[in-house]
N, C-alpha and C. Protein backbone atom coordinates (compact mmCIF):
# COMPACT_ATOMS: atom_id res chain seq x y z
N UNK A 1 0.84 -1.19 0.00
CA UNK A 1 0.00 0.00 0.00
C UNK A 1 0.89 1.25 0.00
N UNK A 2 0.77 2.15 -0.93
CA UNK A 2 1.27 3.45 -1.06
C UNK A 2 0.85 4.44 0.32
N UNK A 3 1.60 5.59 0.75
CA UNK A 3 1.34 6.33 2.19
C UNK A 3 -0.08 6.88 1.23
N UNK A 4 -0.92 7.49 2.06
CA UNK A 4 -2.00 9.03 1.28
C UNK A 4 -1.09 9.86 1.33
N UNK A 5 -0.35 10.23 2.33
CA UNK A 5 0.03 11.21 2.74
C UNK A 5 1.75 11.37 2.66
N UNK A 6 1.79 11.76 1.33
CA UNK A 6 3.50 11.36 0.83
C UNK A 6 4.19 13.06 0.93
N UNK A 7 5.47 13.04 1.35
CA UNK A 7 5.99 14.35 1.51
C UNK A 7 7.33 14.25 1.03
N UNK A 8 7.78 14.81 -0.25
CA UNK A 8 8.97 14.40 -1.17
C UNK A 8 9.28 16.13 -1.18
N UNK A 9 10.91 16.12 -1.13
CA UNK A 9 11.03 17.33 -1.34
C UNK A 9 11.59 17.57 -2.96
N UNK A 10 11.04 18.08 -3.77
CA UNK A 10 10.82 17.90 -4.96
C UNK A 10 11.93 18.70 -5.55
N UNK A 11 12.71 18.93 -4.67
CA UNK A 11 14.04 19.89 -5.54
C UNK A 11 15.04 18.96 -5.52
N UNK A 12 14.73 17.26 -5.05
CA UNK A 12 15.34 16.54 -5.47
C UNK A 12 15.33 15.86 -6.76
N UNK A 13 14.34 16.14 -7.37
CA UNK A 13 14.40 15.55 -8.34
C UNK A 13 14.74 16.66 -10.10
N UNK A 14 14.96 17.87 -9.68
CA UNK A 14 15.52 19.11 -10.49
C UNK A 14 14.04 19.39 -11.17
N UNK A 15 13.31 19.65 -10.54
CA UNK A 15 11.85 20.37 -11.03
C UNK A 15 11.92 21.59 -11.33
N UNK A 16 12.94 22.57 -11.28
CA UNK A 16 12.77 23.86 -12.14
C UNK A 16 13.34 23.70 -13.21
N UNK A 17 12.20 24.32 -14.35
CA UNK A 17 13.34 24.52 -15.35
C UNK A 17 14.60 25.09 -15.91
N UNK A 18 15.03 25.06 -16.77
CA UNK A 18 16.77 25.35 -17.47
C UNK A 18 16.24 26.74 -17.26
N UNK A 19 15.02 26.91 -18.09
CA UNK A 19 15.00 28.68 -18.21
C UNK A 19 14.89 29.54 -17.64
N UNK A 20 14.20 29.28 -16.19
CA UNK A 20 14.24 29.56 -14.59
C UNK A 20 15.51 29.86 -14.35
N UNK A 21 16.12 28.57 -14.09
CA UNK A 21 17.19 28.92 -13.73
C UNK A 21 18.54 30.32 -14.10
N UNK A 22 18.31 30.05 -15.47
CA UNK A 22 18.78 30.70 -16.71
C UNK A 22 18.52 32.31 -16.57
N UNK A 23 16.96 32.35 -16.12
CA UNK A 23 16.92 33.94 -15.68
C UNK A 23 17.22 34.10 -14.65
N UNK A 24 17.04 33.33 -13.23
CA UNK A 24 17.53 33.53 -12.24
C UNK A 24 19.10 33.97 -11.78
N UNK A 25 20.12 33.09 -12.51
CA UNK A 25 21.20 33.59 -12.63
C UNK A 25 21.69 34.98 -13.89
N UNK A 26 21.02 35.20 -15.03
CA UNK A 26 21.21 36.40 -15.63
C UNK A 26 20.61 37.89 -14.33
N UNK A 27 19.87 37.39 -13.39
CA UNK A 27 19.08 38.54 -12.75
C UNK A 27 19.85 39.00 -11.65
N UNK A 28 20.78 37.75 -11.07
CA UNK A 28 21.70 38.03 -10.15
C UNK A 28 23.51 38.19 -10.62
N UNK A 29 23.64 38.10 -11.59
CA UNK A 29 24.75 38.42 -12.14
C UNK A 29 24.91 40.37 -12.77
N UNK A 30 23.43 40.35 -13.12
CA UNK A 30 22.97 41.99 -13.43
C UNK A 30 23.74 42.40 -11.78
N UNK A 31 22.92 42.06 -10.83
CA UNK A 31 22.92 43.03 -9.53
C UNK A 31 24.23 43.19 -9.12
N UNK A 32 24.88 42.09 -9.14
CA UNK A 32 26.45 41.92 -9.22
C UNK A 32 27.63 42.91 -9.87
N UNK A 33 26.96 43.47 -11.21
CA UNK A 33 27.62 44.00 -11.81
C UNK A 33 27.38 44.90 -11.85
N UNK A 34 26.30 45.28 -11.23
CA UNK A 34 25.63 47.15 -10.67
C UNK A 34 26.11 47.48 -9.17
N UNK A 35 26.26 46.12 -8.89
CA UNK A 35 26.72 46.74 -7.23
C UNK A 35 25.45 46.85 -6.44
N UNK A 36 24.31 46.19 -7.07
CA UNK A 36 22.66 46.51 -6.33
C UNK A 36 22.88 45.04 -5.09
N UNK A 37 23.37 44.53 -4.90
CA UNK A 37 23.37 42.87 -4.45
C UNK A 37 24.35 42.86 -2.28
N UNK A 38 23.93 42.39 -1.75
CA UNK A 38 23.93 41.90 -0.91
C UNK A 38 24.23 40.49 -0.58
N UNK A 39 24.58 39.64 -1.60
CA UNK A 39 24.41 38.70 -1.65
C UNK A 39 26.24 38.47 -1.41
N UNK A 40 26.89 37.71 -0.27
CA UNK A 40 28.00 37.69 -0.06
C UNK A 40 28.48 36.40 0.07
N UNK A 41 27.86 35.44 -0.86
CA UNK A 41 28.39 34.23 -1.64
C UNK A 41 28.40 34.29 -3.08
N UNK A 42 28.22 35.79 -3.23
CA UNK A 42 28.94 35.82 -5.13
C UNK A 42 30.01 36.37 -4.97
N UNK A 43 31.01 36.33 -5.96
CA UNK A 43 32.29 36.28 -6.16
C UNK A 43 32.28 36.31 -8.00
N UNK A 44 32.86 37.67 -8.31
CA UNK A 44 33.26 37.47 -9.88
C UNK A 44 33.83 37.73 -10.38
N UNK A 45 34.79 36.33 -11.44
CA UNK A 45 36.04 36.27 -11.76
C UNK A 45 36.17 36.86 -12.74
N UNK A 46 37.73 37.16 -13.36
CA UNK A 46 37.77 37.58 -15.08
C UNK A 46 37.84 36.00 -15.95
N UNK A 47 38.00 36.45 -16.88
CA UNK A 47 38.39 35.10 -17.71
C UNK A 47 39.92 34.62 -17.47
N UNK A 48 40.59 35.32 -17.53
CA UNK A 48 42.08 34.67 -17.13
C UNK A 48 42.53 34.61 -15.59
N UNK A 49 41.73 35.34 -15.05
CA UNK A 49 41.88 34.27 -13.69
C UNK A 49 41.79 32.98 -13.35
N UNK A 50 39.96 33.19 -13.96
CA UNK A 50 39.22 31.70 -14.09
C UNK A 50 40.63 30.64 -14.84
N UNK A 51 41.24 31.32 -15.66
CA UNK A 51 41.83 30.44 -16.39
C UNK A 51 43.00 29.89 -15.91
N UNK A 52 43.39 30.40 -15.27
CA UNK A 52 45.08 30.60 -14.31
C UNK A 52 44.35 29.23 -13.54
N UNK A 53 43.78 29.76 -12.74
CA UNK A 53 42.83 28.85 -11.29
C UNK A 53 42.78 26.98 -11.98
N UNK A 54 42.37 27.04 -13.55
CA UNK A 54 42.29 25.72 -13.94
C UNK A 54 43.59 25.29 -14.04
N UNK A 55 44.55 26.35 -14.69
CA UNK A 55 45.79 25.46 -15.48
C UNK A 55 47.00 25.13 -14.09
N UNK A 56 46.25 25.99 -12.68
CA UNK A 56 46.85 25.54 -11.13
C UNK A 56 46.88 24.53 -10.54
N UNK A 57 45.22 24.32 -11.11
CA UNK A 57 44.59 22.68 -10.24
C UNK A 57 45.13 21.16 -10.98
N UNK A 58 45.78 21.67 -12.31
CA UNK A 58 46.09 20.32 -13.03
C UNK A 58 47.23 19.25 -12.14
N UNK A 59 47.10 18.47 -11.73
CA UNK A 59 47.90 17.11 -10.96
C UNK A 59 48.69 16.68 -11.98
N UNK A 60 49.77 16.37 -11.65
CA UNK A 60 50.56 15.85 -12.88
C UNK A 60 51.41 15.16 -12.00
N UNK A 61 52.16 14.17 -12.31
CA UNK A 61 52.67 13.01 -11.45
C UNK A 61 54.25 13.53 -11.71
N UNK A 62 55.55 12.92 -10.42
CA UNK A 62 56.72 13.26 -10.75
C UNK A 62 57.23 12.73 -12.18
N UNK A 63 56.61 11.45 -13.11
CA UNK A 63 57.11 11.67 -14.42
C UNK A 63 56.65 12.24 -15.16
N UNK A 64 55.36 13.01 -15.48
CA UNK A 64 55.03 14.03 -16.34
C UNK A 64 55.52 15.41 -16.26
């Protein structure tokens, strides 16, 4: 027998869409770049930082 009374938290299973999302992050990347934002878990990089940061993390063994 199935519960009646089932309680799933449904952001496990990725129920918003791409395009949601998609504006959600274009709307907070705007505020970011106006300086309108409060939000003090954004952080934004240039491109060659970002890029430095990857070519840092590469592991390479003592024979490579």
């Amino acid at each position: 027998m199935v519960s009646k009374k089932c309680e799933v938290d449904e952001t496990l299973f990725g129920t918003r869409s791409k395009k949601k999302d998609a504006e959600e992050e274009k709307r907070i990347v705007g505020e970011v770049r106006e300086g309108k934002t409060n939000q003090t878990d954004v952080v934004m990089l240039g491109e060659s930082e970002l890029q430095r940061m990857k070519n840092n993390a590469i592991i390479t063994t003592k024979e490579e």
